[in-house]
PDB file of N, CA and C in Angstrom:
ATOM      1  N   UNK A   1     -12.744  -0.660  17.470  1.00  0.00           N
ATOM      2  CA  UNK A   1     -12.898  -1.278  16.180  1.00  0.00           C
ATOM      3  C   UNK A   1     -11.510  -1.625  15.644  1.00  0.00           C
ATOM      4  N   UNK A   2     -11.474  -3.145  15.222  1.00  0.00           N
ATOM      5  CA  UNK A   2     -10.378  -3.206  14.450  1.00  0.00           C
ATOM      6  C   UNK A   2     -10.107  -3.045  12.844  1.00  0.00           C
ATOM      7  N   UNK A   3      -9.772  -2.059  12.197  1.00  0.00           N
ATOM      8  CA  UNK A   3      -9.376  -2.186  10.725  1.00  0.00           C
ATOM      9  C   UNK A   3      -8.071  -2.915  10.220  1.00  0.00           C
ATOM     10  N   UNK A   4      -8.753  -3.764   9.322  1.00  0.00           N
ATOM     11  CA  UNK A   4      -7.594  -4.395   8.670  1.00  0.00           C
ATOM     12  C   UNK A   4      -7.627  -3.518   7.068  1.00  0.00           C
ATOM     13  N   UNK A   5      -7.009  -3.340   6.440  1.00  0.00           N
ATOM     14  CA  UNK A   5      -6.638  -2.275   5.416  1.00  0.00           C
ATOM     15  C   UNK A   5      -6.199  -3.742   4.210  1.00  0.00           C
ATOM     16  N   UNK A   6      -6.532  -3.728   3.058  1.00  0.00           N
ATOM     17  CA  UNK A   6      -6.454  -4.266   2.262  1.00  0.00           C
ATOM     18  C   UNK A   6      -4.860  -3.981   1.494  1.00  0.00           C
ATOM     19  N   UNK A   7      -4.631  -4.794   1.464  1.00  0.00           N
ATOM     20  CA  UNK A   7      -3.202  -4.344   0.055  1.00  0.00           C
ATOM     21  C   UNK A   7      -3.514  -3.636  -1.004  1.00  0.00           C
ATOM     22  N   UNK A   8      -4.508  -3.509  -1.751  1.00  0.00           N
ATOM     23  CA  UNK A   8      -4.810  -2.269  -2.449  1.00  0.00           C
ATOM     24  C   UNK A   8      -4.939  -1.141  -2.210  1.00  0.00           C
ATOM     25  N   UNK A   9      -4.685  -1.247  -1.087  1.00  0.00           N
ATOM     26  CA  UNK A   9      -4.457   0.539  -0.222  1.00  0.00           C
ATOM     27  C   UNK A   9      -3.104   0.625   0.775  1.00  0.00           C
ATOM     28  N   UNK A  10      -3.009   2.020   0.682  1.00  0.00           N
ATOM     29  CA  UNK A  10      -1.949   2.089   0.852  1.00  0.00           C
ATOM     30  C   UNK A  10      -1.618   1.500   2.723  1.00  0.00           C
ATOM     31  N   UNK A  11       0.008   1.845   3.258  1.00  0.00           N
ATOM     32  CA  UNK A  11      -0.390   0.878   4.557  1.00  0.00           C
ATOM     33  C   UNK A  11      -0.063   3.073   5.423  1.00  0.00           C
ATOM     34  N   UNK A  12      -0.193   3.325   4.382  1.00  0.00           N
ATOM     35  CA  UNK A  12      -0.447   4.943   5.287  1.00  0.00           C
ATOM     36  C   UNK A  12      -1.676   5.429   6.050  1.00  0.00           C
ATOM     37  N   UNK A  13      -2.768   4.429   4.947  1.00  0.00           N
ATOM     38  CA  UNK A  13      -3.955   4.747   5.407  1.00  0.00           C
ATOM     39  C   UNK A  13      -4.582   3.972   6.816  1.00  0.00           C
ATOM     40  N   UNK A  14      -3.551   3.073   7.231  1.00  0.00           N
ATOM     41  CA  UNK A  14      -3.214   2.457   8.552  1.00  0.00           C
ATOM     42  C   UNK A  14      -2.487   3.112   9.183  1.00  0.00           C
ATOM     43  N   UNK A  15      -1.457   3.691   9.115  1.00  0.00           N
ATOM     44  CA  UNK A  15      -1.281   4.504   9.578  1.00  0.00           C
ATOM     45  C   UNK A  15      -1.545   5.596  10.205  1.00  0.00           C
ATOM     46  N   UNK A  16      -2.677   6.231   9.706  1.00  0.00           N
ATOM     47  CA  UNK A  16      -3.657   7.124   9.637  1.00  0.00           C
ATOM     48  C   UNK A  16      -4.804   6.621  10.755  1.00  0.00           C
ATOM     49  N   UNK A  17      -5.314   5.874  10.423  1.00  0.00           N
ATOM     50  CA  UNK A  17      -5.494   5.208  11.384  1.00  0.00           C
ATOM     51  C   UNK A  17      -5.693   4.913  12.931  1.00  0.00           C
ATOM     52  N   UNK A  18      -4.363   4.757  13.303  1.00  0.00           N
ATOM     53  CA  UNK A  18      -3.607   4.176  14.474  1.00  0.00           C
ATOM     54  C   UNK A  18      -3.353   5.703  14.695  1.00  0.00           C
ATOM     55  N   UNK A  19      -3.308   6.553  14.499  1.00  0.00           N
ATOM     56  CA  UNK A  19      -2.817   8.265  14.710  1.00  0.00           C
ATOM     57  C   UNK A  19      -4.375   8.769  15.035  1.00  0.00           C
ATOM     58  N   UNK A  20      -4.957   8.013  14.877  1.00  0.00           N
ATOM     59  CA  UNK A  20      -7.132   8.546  15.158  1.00  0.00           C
ATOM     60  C   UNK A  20      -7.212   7.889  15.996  1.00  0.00           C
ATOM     61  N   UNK A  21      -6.808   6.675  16.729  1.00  0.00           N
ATOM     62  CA  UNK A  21      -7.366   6.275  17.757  1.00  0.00           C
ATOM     63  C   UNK A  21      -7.400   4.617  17.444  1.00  0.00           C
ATOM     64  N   UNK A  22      -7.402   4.158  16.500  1.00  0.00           N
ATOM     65  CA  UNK A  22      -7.861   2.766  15.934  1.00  0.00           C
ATOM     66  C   UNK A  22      -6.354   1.781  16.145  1.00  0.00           C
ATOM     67  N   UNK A  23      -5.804   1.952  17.174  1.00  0.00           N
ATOM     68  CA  UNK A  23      -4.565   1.369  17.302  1.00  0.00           C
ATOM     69  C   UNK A  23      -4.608   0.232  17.290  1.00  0.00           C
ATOM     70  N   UNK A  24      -5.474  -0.540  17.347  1.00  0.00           N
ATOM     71  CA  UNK A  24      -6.013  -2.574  16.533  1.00  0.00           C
ATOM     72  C   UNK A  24      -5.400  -2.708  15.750  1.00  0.00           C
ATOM     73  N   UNK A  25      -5.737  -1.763  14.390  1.00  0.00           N
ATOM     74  CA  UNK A  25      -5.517  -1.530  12.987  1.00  0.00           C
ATOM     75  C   UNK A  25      -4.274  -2.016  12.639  1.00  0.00           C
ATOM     76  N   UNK A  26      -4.243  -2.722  11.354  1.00  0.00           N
ATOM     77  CA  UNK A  26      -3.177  -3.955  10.961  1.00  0.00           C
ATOM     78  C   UNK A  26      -3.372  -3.190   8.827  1.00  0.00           C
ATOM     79  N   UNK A  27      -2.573  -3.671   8.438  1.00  0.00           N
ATOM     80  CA  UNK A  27      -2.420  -3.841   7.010  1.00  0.00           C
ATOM     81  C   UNK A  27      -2.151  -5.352   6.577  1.00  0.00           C
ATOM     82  N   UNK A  28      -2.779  -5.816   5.676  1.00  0.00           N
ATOM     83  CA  UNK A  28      -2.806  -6.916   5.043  1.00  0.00           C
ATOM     84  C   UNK A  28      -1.002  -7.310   4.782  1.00  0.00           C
ATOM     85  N   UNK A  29      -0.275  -6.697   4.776  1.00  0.00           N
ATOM     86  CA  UNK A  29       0.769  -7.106   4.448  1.00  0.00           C
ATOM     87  C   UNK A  29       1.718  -7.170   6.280  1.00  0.00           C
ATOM     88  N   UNK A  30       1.339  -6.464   6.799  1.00  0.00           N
ATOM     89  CA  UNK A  30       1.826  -6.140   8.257  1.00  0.00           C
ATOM     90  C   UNK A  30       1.611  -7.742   9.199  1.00  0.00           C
ATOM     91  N   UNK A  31       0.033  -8.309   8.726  1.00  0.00           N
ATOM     92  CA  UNK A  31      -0.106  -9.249   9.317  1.00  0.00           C
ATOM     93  C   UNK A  31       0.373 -10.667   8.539  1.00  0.00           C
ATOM     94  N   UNK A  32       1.128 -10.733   7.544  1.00  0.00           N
ATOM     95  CA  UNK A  32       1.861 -12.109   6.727  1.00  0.00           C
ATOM     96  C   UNK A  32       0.747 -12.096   5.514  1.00  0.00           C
ATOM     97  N   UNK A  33      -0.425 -11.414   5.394  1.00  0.00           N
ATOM     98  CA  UNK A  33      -0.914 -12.019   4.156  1.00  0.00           C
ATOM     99  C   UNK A  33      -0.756 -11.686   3.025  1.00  0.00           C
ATOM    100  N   UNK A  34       0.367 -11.087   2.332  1.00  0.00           N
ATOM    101  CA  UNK A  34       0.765 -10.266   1.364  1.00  0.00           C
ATOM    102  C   UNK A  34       0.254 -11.316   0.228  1.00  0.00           C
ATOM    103  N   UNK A  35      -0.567 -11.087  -0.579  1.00  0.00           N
ATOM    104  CA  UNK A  35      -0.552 -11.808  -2.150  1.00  0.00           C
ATOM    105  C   UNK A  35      -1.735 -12.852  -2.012  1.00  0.00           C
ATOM    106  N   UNK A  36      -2.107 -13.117  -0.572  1.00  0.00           N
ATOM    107  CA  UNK A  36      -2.971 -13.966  -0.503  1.00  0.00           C
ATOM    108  C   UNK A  36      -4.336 -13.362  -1.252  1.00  0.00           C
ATOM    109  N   UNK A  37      -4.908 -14.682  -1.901  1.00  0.00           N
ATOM    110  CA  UNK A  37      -6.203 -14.382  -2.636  1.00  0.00           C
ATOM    111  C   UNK A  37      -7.746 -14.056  -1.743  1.00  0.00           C
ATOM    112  N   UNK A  38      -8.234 -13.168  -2.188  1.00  0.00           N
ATOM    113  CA  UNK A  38      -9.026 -12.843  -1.232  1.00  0.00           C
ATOM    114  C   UNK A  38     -10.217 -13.738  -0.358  1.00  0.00           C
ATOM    115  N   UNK A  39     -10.152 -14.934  -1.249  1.00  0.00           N
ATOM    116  CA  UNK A  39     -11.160 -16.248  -0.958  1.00  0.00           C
ATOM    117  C   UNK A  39     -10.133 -17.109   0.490  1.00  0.00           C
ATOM    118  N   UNK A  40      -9.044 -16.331   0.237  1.00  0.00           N
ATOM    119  CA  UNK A  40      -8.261 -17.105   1.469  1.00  0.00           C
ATOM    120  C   UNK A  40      -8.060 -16.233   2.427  1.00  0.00           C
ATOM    121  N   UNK A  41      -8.435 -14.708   2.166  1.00  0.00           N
ATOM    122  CA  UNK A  41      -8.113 -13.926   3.580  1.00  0.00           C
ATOM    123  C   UNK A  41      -9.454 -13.726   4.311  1.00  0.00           C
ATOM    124  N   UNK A  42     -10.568 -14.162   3.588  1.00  0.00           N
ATOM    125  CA  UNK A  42     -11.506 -14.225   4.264  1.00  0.00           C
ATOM    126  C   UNK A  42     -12.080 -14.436   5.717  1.00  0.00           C
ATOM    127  N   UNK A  43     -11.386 -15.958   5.530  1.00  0.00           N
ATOM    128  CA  UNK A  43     -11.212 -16.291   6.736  1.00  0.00           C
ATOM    129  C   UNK A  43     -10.654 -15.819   8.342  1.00  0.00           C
ATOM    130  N   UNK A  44      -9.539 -15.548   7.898  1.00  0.00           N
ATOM    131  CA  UNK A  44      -8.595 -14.293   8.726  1.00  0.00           C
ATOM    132  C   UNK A  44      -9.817 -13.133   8.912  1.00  0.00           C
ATOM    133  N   UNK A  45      -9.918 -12.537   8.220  1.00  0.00           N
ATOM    134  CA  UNK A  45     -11.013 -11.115   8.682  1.00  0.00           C
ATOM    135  C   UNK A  45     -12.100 -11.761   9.471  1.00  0.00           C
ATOM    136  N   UNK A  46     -12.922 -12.776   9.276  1.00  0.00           N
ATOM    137  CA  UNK A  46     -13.357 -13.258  10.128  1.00  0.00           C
ATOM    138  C   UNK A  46     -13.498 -13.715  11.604  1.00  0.00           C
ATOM    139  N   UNK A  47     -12.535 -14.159  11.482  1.00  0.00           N
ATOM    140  CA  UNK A  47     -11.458 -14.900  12.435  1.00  0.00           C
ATOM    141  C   UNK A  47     -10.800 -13.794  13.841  1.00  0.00           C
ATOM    142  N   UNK A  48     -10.450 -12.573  13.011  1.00  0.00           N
ATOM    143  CA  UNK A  48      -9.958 -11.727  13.656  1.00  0.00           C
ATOM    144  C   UNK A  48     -10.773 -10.663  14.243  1.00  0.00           C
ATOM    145  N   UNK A  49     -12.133 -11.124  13.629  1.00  0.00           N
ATOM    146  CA  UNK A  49     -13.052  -9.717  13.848  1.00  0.00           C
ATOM    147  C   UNK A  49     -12.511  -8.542  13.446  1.00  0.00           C
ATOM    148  N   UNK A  50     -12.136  -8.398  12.145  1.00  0.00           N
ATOM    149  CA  UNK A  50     -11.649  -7.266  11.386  1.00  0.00           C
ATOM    150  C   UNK A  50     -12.939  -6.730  10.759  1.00  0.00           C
ATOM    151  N   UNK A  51     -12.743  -5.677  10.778  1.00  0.00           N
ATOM    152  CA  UNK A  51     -13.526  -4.795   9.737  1.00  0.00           C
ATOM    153  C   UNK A  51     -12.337  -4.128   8.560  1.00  0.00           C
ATOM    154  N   UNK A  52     -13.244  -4.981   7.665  1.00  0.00           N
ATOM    155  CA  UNK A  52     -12.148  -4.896   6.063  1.00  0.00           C
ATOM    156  C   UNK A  52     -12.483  -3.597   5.489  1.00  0.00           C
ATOM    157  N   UNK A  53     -11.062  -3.170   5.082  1.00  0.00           N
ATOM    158  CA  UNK A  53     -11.226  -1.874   4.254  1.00  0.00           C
ATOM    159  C   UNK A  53     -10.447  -2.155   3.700  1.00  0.00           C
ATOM    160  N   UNK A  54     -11.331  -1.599   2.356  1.00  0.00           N
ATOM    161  CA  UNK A  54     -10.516  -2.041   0.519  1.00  0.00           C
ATOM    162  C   UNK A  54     -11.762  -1.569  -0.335  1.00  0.00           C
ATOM    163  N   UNK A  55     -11.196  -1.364  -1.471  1.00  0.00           N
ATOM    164  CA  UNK A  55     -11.841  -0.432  -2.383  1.00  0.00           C
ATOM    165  C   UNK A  55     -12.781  -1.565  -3.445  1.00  0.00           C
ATOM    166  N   UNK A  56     -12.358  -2.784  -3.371  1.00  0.00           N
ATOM    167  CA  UNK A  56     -13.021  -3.776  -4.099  1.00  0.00           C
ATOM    168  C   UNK A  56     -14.087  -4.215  -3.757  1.00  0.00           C
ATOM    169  N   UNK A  57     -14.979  -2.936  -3.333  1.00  0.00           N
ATOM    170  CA  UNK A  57     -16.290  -3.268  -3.130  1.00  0.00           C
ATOM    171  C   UNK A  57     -17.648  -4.278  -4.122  1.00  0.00           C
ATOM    172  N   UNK A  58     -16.933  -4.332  -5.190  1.00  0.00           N
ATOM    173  CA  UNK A  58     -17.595  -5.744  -6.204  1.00  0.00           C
ATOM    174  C   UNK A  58     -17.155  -6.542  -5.076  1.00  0.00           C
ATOM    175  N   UNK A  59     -16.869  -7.335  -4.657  1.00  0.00           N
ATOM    176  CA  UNK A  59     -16.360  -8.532  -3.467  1.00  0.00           C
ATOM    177  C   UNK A  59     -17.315  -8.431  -2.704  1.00  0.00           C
ATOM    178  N   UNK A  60     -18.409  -7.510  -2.346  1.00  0.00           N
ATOM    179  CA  UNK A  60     -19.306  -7.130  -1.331  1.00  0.00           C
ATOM    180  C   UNK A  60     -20.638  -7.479  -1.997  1.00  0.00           C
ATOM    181  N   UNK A  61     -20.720  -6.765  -2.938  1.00  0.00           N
ATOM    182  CA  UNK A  61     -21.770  -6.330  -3.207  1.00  0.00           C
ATOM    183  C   UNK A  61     -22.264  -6.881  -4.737  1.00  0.00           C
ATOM    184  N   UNK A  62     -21.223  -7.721  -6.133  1.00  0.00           N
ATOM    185  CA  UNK A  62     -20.957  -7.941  -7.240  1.00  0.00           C
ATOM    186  C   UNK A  62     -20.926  -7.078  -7.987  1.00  0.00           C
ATOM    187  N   UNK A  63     -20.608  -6.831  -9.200  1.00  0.00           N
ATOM    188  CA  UNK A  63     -20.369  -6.370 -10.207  1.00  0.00           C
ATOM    189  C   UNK A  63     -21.427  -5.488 -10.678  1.00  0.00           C
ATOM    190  N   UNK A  64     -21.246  -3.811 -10.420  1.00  0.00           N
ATOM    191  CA  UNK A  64     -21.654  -2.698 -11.048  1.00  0.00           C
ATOM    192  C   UNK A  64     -22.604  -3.337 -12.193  1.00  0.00           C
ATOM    193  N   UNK A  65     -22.135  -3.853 -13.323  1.00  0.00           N
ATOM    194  CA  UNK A  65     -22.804  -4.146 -14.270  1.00  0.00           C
ATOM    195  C   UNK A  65     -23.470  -5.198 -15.083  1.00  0.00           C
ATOM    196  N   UNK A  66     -23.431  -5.707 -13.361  1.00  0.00           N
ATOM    197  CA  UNK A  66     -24.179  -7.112 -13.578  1.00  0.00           C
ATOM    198  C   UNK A  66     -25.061  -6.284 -12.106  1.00  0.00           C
ATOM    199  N   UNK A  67     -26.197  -6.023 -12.400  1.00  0.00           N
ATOM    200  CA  UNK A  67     -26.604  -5.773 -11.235  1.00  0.00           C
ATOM    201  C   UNK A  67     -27.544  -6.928 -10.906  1.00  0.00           C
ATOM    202  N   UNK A  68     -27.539  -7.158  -9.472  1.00  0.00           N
ATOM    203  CA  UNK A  68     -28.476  -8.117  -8.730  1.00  0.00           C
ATOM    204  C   UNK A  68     -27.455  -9.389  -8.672  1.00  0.00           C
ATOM    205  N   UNK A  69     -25.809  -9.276  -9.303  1.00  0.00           N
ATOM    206  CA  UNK A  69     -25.158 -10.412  -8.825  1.00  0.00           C
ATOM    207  C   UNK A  69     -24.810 -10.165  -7.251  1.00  0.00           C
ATOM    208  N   UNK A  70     -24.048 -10.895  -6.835  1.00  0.00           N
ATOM    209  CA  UNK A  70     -23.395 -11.521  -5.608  1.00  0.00           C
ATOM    210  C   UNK A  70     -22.239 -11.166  -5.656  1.00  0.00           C
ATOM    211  N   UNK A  71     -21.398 -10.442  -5.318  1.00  0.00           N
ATOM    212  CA  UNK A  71     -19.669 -10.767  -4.396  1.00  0.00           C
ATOM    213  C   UNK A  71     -19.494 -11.917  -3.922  1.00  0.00           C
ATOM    214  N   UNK A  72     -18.277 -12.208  -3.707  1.00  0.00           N
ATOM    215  CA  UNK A  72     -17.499 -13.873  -3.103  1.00  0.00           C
ATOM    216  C   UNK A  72     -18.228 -13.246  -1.956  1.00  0.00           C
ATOM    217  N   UNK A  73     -17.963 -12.549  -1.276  1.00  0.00           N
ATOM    218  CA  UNK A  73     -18.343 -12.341  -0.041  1.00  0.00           C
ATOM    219  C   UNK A  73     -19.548 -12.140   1.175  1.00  0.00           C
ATOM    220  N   UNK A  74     -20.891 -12.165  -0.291  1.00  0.00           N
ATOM    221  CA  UNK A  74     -21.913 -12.376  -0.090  1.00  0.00           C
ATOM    222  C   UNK A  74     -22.614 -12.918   1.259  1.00  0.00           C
ATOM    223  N   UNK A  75     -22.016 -13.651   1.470  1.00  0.00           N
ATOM    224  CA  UNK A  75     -22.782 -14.608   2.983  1.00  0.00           C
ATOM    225  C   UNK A  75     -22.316 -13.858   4.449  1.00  0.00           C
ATOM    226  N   UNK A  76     -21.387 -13.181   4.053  1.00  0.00           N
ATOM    227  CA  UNK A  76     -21.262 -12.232   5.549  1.00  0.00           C
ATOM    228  C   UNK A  76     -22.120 -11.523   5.472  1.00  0.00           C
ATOM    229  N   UNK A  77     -21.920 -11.274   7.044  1.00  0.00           N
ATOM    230  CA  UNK A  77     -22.693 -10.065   7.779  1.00  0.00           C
ATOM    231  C   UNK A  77     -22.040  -9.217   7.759  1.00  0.00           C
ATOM    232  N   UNK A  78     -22.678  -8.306   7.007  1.00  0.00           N
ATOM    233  CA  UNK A  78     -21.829  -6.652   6.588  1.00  0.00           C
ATOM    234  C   UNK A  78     -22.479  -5.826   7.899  1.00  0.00           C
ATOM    235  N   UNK A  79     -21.553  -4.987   8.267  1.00  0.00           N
ATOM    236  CA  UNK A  79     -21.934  -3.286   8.868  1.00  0.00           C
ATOM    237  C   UNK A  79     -20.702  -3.064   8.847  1.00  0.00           C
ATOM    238  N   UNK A  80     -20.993  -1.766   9.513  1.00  0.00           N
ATOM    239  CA  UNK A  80     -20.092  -0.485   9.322  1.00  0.00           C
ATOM    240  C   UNK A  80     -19.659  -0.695  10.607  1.00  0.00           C
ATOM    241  N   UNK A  81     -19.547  -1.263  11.509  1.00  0.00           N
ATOM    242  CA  UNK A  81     -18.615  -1.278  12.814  1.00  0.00           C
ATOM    243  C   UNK A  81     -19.484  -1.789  14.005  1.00  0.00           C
ATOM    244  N   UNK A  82     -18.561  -1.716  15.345  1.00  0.00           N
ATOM    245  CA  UNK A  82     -19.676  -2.248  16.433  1.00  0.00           C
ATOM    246  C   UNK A  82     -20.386  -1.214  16.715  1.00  0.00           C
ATOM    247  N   UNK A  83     -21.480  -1.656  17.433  1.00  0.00           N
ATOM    248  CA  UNK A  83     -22.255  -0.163  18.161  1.00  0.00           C
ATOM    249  C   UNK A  83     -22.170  -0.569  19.727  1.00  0.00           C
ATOM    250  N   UNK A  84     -21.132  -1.481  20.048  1.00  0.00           N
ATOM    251  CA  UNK A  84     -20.808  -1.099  21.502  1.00  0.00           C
ATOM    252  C   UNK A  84     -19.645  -0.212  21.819  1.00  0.00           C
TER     253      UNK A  84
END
């Protein structure tokens, strides 16, 4: 599995990581996208077959208190990793 680690987290927790076994594993800033907006790193996680980790789970799922909205991110196919 590859983790890409969001800039809102730290790049230890990549670190961490790559010390478990997940030596793929990249940080958003490690791979050039520092500052990029998340409607533009999309693509990249895609692209890369990343499995995104970041705490801005509204982006997934929408807004706690709007329930039954949408995240930008809505149209992916979410899971939790491969099962090969």
């Amino acid at each position: 599995m590859k983790l890409l680690v969001d800039e809102c987290l730290s790049a230890e927790l990549t670190k961490a990581a790559i010390d478990r076994g997940y030596v793929e594993s990249s940080h958003v800033r490690w791979i050039g996208k520092a500052g990029v907006k998340d409607w533009n790193l999309f693509p990249v996680i895609l692209q890369g077959d990343w499995t995104f980790v970041t705490r801005n789970a509204y982006d997934f799922r929408g807004l706690a208190e709007a329930p039954g909205t949408k995240g930008e991110y809505h149209k992916a196919d979410l899971h939790a990793g491969s099962s090969a």
